[in-house]
Protein backbone atom coordinates (compact mmCIF):
# COMPACT_ATOMS: atom_id res chain seq x y z
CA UNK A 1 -4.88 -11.77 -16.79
CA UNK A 2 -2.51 -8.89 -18.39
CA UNK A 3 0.64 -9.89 -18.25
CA UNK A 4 3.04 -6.64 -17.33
CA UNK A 5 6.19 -8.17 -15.70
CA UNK A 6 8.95 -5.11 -15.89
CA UNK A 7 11.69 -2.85 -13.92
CA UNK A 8 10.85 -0.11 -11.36
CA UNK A 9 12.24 2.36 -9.89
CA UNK A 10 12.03 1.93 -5.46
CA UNK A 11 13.29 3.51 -2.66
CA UNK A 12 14.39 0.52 -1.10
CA UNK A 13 15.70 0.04 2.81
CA UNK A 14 19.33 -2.03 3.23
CA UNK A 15 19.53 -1.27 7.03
CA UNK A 16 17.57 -0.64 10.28
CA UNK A 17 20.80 0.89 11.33
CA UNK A 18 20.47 4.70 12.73
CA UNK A 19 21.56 6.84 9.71
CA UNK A 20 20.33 4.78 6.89
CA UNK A 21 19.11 6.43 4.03
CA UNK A 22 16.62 4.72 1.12
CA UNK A 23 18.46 3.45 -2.07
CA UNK A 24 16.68 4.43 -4.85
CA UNK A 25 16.59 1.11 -7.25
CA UNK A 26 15.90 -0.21 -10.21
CA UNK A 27 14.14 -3.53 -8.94
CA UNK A 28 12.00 -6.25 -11.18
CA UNK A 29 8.22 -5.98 -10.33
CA UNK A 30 6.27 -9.59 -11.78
CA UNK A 31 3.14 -9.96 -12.86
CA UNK A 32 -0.15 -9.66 -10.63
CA UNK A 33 -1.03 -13.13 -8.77
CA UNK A 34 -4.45 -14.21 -8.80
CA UNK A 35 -6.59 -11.87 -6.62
CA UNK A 36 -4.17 -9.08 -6.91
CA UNK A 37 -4.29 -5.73 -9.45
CA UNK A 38 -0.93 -4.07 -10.72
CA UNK A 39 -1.41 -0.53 -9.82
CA UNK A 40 0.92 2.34 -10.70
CA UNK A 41 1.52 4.65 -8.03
CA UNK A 42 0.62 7.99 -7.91
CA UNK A 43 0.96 9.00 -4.08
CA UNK A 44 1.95 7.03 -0.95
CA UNK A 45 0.69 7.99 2.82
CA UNK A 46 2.84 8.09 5.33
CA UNK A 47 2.06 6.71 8.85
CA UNK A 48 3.75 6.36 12.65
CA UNK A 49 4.01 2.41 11.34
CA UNK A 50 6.50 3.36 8.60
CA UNK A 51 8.61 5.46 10.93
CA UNK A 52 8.74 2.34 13.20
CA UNK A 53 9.57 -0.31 10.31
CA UNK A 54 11.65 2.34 9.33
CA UNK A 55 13.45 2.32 12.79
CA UNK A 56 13.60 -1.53 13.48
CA UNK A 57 10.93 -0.64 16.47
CA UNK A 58 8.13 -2.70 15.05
CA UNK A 59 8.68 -6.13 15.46
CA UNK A 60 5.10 -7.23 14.47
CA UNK A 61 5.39 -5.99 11.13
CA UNK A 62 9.31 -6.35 10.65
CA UNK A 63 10.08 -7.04 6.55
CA UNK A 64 13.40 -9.00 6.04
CA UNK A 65 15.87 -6.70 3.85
CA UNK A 66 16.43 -5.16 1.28
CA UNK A 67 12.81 -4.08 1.53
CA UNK A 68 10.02 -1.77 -0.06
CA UNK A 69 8.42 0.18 2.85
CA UNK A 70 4.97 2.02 3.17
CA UNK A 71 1.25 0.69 3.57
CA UNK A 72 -0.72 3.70 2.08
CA UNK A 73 -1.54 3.94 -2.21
CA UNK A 74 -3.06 5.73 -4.83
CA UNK A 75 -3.09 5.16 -8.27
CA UNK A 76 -4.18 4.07 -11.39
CA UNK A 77 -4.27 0.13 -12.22
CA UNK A 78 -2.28 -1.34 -15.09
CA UNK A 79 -2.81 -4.96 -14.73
CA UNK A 80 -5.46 -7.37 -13.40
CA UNK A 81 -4.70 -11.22 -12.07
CA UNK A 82 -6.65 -13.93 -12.04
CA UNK A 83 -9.48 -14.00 -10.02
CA UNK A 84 -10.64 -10.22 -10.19
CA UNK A 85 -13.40 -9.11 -11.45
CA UNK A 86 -14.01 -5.95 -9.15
CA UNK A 87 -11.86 -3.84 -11.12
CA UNK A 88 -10.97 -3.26 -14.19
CA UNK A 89 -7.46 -1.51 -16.35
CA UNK A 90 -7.51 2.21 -15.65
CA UNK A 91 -9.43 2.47 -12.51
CA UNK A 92 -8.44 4.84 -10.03
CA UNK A 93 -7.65 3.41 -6.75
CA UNK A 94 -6.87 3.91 -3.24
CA UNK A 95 -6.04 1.30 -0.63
CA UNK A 96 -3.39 -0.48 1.53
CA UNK A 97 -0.33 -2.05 -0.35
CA UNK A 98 1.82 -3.76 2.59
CA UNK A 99 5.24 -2.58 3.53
CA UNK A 100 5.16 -5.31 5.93
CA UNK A 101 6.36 -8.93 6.47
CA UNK A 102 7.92 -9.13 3.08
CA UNK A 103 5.31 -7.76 1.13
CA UNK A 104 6.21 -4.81 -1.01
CA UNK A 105 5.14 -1.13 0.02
CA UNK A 106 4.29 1.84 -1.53
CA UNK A 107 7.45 3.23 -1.93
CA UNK A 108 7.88 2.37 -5.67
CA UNK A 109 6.32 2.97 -9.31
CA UNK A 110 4.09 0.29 -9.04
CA UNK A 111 2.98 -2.54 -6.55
CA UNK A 112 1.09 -5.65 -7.07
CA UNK A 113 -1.65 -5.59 -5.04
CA UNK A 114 -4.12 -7.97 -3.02
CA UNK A 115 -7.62 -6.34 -4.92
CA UNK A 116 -9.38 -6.87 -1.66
CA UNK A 117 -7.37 -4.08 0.03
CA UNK A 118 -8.17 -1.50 -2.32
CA UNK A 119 -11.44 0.73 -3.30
CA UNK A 120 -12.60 2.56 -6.15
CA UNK A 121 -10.70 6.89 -5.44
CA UNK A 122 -13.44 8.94 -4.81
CA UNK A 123 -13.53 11.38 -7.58
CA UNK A 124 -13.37 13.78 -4.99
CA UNK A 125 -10.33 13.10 -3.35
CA UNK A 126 -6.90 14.12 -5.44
CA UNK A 127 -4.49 11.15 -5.62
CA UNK A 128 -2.34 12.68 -2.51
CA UNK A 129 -5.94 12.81 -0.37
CA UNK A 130 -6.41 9.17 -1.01
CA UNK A 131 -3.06 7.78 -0.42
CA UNK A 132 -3.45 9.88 3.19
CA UNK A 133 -6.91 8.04 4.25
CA UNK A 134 -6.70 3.89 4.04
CA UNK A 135 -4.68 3.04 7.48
CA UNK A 136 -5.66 6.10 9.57
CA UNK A 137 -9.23 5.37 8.43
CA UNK A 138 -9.12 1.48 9.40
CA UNK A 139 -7.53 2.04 12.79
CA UNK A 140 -10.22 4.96 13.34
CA UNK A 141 -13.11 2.06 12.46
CA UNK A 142 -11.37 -0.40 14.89
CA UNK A 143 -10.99 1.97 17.38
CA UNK A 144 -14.75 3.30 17.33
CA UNK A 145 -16.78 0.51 15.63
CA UNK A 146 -14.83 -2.75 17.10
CA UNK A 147 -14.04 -1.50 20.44
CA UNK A 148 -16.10 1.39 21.59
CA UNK A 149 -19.04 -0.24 19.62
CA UNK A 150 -19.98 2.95 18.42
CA UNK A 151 -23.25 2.19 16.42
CA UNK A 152 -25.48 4.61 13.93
CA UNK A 153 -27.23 7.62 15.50
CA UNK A 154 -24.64 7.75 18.45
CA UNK A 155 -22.05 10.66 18.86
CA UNK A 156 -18.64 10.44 19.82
């Protein structure tokens, strides 16, 4: 493991309260745990779920505060825990991050990460496409492939 335990900078959230703005924060980011990657952050997506954690309207996903919102990443990692061997210091990557139930979101420098929520960027994609795919793209796949069963060869 690569040991990389530092300061950030975060836009941080004090208060569901109606006119609450995001602090920006120096905050202390540890290590990577086994299974997760370190990744610096290059772009964060932004989805209706963050305006609802934003607003205190999402009880499901609530974080206790302070908190780090946003679920959508790209970016480059720094650091590997124990435990991974899918990836490896400098990949480019794209994937969810959390934002929810006290785990940090993308709204920072960095984020530690769990690996299996991430996926090589396609070279293709910019860092901003990327960060704009991984939770609009998994609640497409439950909505077609887990509940409409949608299966090869058909057309929606």
């Amino acid at each position: 493991m690569t040991a990389l335990n530092r300061q950030m900078r975060a836009l941080v959230l004090d208060s569901y309260e109606e006119g609450t703005v995001f602090r920006d924060a120096l905050i202390n980011l540890p290590s990577p745990s086994a299974g997760q990657v370190q990744v610096k952050i290059f772009a964060s997506g932004v989805n209706p779920i963050d305006y609802k954690i934003r607003q205190g309207i999402a009880p499901y996903a609530m974080p206790e505060l302070p908190a780090v919102l946003g679920t959508d990443l790209a970016g480059e990692i720094v650091a590997i825990g124990d435990g991974v061997t899918d990836f490896a210091v400098g990949d480019a990557v794209y994937g969810l991050t959390g934002g929810v139930r006290g785990l940090q979101g993308s709204l920072a420098e960095y984020a530690n990460v769990d690996a299996e929520l991430l996926a090589l960027k396609p070279k293709n994609l910019s860092m901003r496409e990327a960060a704009a795919l991984p939770l609009v793209a998994l609640t497409a796949w439950e909505g077609l492939v887990d509940k409409a069963n949608v299966k090869a060869d058909q057309k929606v």
